[in-house]
C-alpha atoms as a PDB file:
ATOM      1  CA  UNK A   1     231.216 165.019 213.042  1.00  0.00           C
ATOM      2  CA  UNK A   2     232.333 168.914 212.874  1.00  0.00           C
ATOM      3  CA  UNK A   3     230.383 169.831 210.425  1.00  0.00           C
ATOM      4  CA  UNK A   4     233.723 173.150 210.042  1.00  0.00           C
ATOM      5  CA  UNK A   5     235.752 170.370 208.692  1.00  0.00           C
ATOM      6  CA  UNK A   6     235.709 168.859 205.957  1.00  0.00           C
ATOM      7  CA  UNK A   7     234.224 165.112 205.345  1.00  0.00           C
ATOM      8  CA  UNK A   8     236.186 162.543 203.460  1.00  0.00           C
ATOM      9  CA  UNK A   9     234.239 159.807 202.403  1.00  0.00           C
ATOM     10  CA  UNK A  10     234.345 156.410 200.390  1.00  0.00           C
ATOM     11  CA  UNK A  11     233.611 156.538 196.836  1.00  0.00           C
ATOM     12  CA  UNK A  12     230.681 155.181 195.504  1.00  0.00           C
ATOM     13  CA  UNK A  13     231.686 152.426 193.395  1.00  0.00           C
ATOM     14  CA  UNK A  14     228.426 150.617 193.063  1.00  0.00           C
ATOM     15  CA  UNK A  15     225.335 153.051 192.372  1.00  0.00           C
ATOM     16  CA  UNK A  16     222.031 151.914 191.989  1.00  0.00           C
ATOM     17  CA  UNK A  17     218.566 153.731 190.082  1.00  0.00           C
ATOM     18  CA  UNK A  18     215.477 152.286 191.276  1.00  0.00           C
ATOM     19  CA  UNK A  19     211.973 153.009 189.197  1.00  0.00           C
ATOM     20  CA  UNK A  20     208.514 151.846 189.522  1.00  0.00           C
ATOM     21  CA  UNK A  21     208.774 151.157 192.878  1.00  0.00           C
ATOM     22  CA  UNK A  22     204.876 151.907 192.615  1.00  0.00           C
ATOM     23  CA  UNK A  23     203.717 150.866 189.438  1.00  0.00           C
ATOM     24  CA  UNK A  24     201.580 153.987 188.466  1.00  0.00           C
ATOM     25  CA  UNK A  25     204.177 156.448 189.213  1.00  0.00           C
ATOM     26  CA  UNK A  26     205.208 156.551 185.402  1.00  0.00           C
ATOM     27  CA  UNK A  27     207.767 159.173 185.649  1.00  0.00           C
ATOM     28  CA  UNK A  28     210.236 156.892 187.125  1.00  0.00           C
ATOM     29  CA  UNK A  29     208.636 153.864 185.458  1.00  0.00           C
ATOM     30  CA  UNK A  30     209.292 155.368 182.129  1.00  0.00           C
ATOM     31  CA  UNK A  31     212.803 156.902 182.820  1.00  0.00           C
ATOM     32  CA  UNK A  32     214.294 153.417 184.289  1.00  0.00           C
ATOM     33  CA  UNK A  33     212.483 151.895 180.468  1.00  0.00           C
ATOM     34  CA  UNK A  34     214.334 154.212 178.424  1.00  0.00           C
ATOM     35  CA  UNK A  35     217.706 154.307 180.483  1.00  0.00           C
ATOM     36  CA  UNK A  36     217.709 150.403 179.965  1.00  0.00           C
ATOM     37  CA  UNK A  37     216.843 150.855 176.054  1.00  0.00           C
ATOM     38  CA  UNK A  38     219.925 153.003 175.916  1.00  0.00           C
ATOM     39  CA  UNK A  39     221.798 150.986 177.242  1.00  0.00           C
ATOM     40  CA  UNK A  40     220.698 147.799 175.243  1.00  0.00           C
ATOM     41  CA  UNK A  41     221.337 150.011 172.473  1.00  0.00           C
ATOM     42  CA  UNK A  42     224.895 151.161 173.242  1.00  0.00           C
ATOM     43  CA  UNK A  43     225.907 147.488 174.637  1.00  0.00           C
ATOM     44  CA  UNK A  44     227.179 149.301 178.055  1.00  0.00           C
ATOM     45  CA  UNK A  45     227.672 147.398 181.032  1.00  0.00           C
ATOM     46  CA  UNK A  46     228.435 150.295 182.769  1.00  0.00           C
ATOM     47  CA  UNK A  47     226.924 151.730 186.095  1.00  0.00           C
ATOM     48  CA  UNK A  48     224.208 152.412 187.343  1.00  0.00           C
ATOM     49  CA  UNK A  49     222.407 149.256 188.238  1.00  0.00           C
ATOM     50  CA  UNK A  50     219.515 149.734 186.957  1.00  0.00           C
ATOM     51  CA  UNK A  51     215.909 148.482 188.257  1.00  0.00           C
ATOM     52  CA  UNK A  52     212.575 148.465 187.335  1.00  0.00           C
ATOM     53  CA  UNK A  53     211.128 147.066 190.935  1.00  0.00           C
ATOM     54  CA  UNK A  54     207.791 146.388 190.742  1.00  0.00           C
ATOM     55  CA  UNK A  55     207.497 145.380 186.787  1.00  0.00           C
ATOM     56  CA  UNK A  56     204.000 143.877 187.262  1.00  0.00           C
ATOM     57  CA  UNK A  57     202.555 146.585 188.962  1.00  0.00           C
ATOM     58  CA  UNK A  58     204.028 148.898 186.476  1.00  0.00           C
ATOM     59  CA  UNK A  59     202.597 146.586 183.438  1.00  0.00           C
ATOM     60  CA  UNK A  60     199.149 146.745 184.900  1.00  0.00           C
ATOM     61  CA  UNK A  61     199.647 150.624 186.455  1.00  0.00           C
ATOM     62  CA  UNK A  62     198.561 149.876 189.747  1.00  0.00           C
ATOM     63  CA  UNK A  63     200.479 151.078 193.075  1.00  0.00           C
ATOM     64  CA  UNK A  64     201.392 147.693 193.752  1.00  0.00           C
ATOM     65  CA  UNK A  65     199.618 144.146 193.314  1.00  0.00           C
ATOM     66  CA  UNK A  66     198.695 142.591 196.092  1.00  0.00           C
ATOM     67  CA  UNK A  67     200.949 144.703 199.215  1.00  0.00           C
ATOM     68  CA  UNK A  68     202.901 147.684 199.067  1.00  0.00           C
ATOM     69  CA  UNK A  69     207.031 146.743 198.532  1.00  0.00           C
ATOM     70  CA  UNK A  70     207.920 149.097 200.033  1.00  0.00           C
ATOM     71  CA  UNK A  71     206.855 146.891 203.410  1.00  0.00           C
ATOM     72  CA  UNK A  72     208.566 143.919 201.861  1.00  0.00           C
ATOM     73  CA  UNK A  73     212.198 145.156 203.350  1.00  0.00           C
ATOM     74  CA  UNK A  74     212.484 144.536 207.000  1.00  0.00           C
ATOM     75  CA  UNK A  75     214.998 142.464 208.227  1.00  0.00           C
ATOM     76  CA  UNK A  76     212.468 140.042 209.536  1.00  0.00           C
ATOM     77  CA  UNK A  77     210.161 140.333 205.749  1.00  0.00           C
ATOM     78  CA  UNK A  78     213.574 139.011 204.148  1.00  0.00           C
ATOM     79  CA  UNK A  79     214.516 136.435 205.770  1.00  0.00           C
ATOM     80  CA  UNK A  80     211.113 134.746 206.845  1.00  0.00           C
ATOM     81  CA  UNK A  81     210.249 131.314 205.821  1.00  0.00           C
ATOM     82  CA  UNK A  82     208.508 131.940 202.344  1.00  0.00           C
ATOM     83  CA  UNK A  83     205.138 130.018 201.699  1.00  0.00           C
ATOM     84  CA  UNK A  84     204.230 129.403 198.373  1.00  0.00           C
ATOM     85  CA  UNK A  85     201.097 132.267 199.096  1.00  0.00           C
ATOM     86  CA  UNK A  86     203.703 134.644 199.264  1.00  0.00           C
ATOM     87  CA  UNK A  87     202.414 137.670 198.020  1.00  0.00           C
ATOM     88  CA  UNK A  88     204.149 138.536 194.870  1.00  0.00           C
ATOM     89  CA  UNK A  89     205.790 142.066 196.085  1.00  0.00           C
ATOM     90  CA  UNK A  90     207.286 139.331 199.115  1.00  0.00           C
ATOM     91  CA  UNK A  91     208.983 137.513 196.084  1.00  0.00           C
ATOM     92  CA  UNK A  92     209.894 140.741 194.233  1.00  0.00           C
ATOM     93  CA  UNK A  93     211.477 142.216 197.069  1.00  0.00           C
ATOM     94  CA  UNK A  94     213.883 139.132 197.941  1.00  0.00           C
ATOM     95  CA  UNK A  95     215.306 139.589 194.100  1.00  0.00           C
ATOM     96  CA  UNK A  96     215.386 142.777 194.153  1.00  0.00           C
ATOM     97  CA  UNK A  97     217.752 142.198 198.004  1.00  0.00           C
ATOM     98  CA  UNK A  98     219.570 139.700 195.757  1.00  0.00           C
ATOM     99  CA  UNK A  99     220.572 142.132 193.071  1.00  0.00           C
ATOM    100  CA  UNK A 100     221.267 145.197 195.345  1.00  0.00           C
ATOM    101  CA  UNK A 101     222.575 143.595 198.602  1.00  0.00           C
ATOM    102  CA  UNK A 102     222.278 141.542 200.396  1.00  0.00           C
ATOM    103  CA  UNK A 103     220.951 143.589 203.235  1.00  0.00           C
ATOM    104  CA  UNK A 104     223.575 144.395 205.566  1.00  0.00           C
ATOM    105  CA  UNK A 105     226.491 142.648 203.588  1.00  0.00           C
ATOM    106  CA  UNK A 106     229.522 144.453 202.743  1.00  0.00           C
ATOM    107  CA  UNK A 107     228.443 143.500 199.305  1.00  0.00           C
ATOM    108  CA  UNK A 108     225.161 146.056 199.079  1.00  0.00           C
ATOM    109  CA  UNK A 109     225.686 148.727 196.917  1.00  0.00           C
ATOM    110  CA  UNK A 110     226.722 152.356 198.220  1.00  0.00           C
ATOM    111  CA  UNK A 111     224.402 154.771 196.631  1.00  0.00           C
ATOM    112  CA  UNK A 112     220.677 153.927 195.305  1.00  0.00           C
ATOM    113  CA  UNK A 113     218.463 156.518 193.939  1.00  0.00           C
ATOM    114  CA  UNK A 114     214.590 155.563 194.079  1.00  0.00           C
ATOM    115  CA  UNK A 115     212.492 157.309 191.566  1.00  0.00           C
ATOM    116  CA  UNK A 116     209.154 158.366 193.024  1.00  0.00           C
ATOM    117  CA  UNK A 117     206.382 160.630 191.513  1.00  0.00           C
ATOM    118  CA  UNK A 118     203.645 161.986 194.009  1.00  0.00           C
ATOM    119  CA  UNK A 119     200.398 163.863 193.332  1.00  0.00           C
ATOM    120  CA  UNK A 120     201.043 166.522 195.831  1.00  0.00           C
ATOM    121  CA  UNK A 121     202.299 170.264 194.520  1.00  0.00           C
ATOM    122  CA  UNK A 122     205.915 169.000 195.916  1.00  0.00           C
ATOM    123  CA  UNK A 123     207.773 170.115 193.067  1.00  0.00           C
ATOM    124  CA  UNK A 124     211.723 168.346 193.340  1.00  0.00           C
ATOM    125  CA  UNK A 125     211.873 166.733 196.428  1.00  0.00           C
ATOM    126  CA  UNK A 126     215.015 164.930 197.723  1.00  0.00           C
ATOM    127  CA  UNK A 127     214.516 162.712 200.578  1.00  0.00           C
ATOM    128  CA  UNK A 128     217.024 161.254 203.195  1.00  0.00           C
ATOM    129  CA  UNK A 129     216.922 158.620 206.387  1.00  0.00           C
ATOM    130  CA  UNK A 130     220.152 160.156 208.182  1.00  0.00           C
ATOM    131  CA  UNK A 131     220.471 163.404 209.490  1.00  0.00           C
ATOM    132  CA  UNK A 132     224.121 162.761 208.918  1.00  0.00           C
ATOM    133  CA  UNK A 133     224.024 161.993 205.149  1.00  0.00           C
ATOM    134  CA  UNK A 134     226.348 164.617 204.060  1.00  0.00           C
ATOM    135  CA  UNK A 135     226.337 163.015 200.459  1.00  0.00           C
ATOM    136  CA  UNK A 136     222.415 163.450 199.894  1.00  0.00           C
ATOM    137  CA  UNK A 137     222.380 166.883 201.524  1.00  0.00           C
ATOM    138  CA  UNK A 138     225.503 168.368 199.479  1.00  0.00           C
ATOM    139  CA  UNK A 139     223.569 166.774 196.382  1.00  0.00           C
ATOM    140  CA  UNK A 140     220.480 168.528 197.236  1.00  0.00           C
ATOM    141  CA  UNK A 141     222.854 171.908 198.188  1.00  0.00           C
ATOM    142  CA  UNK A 142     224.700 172.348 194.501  1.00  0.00           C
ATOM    143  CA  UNK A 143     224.608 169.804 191.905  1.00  0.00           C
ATOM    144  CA  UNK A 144     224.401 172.372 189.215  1.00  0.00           C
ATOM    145  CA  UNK A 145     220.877 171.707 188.719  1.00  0.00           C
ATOM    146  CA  UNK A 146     218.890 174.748 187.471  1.00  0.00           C
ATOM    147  CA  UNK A 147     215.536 172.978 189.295  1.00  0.00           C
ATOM    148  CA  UNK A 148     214.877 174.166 192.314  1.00  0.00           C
ATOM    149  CA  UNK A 149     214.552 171.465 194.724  1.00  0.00           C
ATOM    150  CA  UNK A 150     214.009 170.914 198.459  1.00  0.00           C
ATOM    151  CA  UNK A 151     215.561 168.452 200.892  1.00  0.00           C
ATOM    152  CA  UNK A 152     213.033 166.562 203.148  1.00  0.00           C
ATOM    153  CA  UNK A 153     215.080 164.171 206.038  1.00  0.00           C
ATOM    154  CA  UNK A 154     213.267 161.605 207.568  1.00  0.00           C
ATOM    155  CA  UNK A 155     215.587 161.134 210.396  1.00  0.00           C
ATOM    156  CA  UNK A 156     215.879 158.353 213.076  1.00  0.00           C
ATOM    157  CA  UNK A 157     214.558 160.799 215.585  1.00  0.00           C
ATOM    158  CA  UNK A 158     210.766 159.549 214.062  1.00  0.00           C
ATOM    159  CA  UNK A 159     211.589 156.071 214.503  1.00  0.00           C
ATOM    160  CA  UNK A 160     209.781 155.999 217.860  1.00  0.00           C
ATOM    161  CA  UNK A 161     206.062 156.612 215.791  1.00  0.00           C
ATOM    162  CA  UNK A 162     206.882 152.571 214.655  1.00  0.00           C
ATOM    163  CA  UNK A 163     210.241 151.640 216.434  1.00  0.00           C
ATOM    164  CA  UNK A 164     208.969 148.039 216.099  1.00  0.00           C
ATOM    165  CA  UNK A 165     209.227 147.512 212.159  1.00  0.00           C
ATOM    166  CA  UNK A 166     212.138 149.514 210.531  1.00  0.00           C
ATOM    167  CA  UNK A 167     212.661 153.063 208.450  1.00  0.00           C
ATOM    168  CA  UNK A 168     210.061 151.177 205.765  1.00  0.00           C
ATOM    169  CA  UNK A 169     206.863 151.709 207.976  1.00  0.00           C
ATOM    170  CA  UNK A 170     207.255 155.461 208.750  1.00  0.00           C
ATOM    171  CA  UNK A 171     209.221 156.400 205.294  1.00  0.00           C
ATOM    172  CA  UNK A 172     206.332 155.189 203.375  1.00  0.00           C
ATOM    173  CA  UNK A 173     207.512 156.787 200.353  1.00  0.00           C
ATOM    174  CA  UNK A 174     211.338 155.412 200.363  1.00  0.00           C
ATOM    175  CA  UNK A 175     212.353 152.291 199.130  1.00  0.00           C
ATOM    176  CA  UNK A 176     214.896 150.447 200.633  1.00  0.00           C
ATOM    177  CA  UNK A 177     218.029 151.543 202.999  1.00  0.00           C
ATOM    178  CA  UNK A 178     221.097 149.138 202.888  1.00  0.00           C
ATOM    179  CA  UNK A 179     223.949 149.868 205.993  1.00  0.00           C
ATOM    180  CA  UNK A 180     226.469 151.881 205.227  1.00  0.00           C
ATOM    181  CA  UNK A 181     224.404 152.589 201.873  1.00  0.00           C
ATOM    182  CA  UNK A 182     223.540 156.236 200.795  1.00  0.00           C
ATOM    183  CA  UNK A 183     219.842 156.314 199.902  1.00  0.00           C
ATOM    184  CA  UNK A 184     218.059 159.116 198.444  1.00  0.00           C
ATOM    185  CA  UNK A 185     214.273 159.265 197.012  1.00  0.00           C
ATOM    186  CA  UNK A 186     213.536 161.875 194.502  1.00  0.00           C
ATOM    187  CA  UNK A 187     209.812 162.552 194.692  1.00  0.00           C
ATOM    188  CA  UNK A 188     208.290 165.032 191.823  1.00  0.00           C
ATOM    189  CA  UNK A 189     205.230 166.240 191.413  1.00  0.00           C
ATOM    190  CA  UNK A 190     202.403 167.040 191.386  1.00  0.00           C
ATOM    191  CA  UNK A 191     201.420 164.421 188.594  1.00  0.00           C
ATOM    192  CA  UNK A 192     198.197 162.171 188.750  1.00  0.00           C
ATOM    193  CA  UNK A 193     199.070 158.220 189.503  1.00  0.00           C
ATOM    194  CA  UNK A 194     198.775 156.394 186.383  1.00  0.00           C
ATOM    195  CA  UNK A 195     199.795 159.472 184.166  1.00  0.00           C
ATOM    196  CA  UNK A 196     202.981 160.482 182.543  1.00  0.00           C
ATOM    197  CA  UNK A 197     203.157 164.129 182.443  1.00  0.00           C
ATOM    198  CA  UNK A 198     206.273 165.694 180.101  1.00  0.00           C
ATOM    199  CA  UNK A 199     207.301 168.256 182.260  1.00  0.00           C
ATOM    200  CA  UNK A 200     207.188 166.254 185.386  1.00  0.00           C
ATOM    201  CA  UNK A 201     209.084 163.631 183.392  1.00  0.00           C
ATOM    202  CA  UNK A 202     211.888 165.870 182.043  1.00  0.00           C
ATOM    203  CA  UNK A 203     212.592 167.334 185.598  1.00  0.00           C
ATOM    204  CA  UNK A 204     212.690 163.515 186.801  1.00  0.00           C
ATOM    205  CA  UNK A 205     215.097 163.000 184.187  1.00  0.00           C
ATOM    206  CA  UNK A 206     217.569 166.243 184.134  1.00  0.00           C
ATOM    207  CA  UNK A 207     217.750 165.740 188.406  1.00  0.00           C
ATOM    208  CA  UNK A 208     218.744 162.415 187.435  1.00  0.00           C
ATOM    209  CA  UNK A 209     221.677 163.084 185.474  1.00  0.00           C
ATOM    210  CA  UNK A 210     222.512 165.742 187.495  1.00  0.00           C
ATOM    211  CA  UNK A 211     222.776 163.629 190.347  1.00  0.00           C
ATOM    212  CA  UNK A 212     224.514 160.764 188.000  1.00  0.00           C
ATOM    213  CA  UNK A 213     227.088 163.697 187.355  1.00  0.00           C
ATOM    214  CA  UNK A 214     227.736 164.771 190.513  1.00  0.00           C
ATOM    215  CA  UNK A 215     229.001 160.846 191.958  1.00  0.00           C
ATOM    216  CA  UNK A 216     231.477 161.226 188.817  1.00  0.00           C
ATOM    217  CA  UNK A 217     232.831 164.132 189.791  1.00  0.00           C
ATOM    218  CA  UNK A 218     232.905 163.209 193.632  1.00  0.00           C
ATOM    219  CA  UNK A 219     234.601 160.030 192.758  1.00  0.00           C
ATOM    220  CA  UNK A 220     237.297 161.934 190.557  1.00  0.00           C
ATOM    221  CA  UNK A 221     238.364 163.207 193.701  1.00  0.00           C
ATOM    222  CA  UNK A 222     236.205 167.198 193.100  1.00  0.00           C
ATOM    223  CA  UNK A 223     236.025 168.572 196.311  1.00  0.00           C
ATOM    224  CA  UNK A 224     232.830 170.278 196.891  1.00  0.00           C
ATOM    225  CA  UNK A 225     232.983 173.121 199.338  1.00  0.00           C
ATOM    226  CA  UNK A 226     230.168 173.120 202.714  1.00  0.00           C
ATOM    227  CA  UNK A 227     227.725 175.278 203.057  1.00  0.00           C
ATOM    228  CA  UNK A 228     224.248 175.732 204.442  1.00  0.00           C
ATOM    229  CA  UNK A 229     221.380 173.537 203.139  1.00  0.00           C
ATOM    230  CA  UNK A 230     217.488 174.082 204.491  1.00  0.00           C
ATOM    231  CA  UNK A 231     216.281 170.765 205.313  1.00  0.00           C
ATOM    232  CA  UNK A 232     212.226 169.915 206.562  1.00  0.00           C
ATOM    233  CA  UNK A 233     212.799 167.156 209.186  1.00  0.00           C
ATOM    234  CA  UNK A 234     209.489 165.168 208.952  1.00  0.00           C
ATOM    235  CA  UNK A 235     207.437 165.357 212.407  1.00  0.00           C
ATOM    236  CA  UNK A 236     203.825 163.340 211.882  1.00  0.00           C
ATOM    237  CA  UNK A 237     201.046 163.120 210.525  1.00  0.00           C
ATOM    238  CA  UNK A 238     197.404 164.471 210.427  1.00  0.00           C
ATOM    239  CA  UNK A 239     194.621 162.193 209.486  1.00  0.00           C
ATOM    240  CA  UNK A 240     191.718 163.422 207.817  1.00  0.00           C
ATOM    241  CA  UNK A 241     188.568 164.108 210.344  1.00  0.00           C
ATOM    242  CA  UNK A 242     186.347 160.982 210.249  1.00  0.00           C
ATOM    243  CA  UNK A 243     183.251 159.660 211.221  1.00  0.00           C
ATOM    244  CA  UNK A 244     183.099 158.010 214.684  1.00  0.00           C
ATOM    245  CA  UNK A 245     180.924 155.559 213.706  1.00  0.00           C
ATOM    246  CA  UNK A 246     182.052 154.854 210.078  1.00  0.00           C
ATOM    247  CA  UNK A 247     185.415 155.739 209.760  1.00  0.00           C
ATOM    248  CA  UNK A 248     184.546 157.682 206.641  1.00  0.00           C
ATOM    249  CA  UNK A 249     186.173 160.584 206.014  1.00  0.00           C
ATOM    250  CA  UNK A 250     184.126 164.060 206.189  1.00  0.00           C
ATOM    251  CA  UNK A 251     186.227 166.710 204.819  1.00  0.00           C
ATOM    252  CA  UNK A 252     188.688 167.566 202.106  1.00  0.00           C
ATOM    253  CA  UNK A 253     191.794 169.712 202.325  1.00  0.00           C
ATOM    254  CA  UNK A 254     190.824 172.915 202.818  1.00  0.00           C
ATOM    255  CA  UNK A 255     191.445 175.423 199.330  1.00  0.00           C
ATOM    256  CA  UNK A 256     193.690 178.073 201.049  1.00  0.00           C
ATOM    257  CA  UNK A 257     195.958 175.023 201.972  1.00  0.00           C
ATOM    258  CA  UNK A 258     195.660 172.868 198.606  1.00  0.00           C
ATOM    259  CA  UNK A 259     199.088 172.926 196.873  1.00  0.00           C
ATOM    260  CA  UNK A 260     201.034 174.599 199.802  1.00  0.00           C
ATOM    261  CA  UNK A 261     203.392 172.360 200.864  1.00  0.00           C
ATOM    262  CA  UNK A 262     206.313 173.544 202.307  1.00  0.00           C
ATOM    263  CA  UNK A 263     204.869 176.606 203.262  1.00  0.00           C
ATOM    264  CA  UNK A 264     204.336 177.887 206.529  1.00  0.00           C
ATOM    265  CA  UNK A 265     201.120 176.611 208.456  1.00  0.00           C
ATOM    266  CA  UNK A 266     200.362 178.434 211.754  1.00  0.00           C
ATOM    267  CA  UNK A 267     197.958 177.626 214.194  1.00  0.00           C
ATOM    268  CA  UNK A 268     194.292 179.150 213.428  1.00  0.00           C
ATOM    269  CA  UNK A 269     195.364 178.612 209.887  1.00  0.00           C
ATOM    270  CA  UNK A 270     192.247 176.571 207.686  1.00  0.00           C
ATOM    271  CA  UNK A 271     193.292 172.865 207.127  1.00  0.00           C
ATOM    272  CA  UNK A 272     190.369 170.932 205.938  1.00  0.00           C
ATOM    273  CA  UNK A 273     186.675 171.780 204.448  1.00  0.00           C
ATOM    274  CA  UNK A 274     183.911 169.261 205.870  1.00  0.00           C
ATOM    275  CA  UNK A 275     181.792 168.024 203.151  1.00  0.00           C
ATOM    276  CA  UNK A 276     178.564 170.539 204.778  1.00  0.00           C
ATOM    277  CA  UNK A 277     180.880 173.151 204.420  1.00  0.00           C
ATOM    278  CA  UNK A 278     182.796 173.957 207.820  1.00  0.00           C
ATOM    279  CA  UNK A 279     186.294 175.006 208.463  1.00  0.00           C
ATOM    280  CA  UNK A 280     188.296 173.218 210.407  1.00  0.00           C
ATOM    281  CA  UNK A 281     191.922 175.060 211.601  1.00  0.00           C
ATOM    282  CA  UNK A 282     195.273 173.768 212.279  1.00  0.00           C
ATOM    283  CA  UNK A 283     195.656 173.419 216.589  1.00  0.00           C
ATOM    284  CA  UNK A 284     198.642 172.650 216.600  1.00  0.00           C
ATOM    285  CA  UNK A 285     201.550 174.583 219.008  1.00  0.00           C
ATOM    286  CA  UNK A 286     203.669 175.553 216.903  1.00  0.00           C
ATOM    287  CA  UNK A 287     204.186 176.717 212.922  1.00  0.00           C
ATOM    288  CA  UNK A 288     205.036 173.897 210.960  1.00  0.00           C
ATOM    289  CA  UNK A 289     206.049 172.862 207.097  1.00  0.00           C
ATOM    290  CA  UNK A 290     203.199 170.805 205.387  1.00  0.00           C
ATOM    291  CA  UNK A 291     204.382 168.236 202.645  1.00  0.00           C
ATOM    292  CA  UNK A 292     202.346 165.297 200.723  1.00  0.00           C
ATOM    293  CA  UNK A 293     199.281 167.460 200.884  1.00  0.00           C
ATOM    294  CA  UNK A 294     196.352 165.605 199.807  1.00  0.00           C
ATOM    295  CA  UNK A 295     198.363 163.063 198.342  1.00  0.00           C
ATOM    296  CA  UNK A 296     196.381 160.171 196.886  1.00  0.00           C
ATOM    297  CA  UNK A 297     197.855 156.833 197.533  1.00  0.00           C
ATOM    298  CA  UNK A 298     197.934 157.926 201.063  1.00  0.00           C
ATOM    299  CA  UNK A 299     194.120 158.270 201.427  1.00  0.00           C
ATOM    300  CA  UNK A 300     194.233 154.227 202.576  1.00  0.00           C
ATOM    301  CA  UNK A 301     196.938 155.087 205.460  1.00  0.00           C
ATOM    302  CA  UNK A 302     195.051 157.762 206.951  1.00  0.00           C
ATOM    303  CA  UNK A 303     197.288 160.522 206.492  1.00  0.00           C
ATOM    304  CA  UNK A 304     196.142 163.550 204.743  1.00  0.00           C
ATOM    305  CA  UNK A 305     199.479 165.716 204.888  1.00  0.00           C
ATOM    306  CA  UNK A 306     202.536 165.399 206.678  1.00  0.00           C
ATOM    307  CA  UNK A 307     203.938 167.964 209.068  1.00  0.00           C
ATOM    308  CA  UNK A 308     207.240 169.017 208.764  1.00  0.00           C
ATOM    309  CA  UNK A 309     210.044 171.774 211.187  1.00  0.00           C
ATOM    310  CA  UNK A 310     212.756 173.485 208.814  1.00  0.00           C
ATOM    311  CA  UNK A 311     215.991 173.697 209.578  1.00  0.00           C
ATOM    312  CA  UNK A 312     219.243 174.760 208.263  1.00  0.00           C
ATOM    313  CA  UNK A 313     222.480 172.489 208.083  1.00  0.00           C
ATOM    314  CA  UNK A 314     225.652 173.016 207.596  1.00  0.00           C
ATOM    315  CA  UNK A 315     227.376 170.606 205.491  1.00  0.00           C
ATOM    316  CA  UNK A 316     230.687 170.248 205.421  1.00  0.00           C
ATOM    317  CA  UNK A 317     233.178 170.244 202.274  1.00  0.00           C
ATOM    318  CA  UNK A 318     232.756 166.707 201.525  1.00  0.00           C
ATOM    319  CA  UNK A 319     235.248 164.770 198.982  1.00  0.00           C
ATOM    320  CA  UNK A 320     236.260 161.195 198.021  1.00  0.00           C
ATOM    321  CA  UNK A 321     239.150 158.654 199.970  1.00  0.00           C
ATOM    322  CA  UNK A 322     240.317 158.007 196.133  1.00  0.00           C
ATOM    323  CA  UNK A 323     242.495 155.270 197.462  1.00  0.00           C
ATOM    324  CA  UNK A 324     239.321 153.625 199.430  1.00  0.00           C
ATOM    325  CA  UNK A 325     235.985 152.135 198.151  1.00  0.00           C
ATOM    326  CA  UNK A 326     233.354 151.031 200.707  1.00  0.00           C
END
């Protein structure tokens, strides 16, 4: 598409709010409880679907119960004979498909925003799977929001890291992508798993109903004018040093990199402290973006921060087809 002209796009008629994806992100847990108590309350019907998605996890505040859902999502996870061992995030996802797709029907809904908190110093992250998702990056551009937030795109051009399962396995932090759906994970942080912290919490919620705003305006038929947006487009990750023999890690992020992510990390620049004290430095060839720095549900996949080039994008104006729904 040219990004000079303007984009005119389906409305989104069916919009989706996924929390507690991980059950001790509480942000997001608590947000989708009180959205659905207000609405109780008030007897609407009314979009957004709203989901609490891994309600036993959340009840017990654990990251998930027995595997991580958001590996429960694949084409092949959803429609695989289910045994009656089937872990229970296997079961949760298939309702969850049930409610929100199915999967690749024309049925699915057409926006879903997945409410994520993360203990890295990420501040209001918004995080896309196309590099041509001109809805999530014109949010991210101007919804009015007085939070400063950054847009992180996990793009197709990573899919070759784990080509062989699906965006799931290399987005480890989004939740589910439905064709032809928009997706967008808001991470915020930094807040400790398993605590609710009311700042963190009130930025959750205020990007929220920003974002809730902004579909009502775009499906009024507002036309929102293009512009640049900055955009980190994820390119791997670095593991923590380990021991050969072990596998134990033997150093910690290094204290002139704690809490920088998304600033600039050259080569020479310290990365991690070993535990007797050394400095290890970044080799890489090039100046890169750090993001999920020292993030702690990711200490069992073996990444310690995630490596990221900036960009800028121009989006084009973008408005709705009012006379066409997906």
């Amino acid at each position: 598409m040219d990004t000079q002209e303007g984009a005119c796009l389906p409305k989104l008629s069916r919009v989706a709010v996924c929390g507690g994806t991980h059950g001790n992100e509480l942000s997001g847990v608590y947000l989708i409880k009180e959205l659905m108590k207000r609405r109780r309350e008030a007897d609407d019907e009314e979009q957004p679907i709203l989901v609490l998605s891994n309600p036993r996890a959340a009840q017990q505040c654990l990251r998930y119960i027995e595997v991580d859902l958001n590996r429960c999502f694949s084409h092949d996870a959803l429609n695989a004979p289910l045994s009656d061992s089937a872990p229970y995030e296997v079961i949760r996802s298939r309702e969850i498909n049930a409610v929100l797709g199915p999967k690749g029907s024309a049925d699915s809904v057409d926006f879903i925003c997945d409410l994520h908190n993360t203990t890295a110093n990420m501040g209001l992250c918004f995080i896309s799977c196309s590099d041509s998702d001109w809805i999530s990056f014109r949010k991210s551009r101007n919804t009015g929001c007085p939070l400063k937030s950054v847009l992180c795109h996990i793009g197709p051009t990573f899919l070759s890291f784990s080509a062989s399962v699906s965006v799931f396995r290399f987005a480890r932090w989004c939740f589910v992508t439905f064709p032809r759906c928009v997706f967008t994970a808001m991470e915020v942080g930094p807040q400790p798993h398993g605590v609710v912290r009311s700042n963190v919490y009130t930025t959750m919620k205020t990007a929220l109903e920003l974002v809730l705003h902004w579909i009502r305006l775009f499906n009024c038929g507002t036309v929102f004018e293009g512009g640049p947006v900055d955009v980190f487009t994820l390119v791997k990750h670095v593991d923590y040093p380990r021991d050969c023999s072990t596998h134990d890690i033997v150093a910690a992020i290094h204290p002139l990199l704690q809490d920088k992510d998304f600033c600039l990390l050259n080569p020479g620049d310290p990365v991690f402290q070993t535990f007797s004290g050394e400095t290890i430095t970044y080799n890489g060839s090039e100046s890169l973006y750090p993001f999920f720095i020292n993030e702690c549900a990711y200490y069992e996949k073996g990444i310690a921060f995630s490596l990221s080039r900036k960009s800028r994008v121009n989006v084009p104006s973008l408005r709705a087809n009012r006379d066409q729904s997906r």
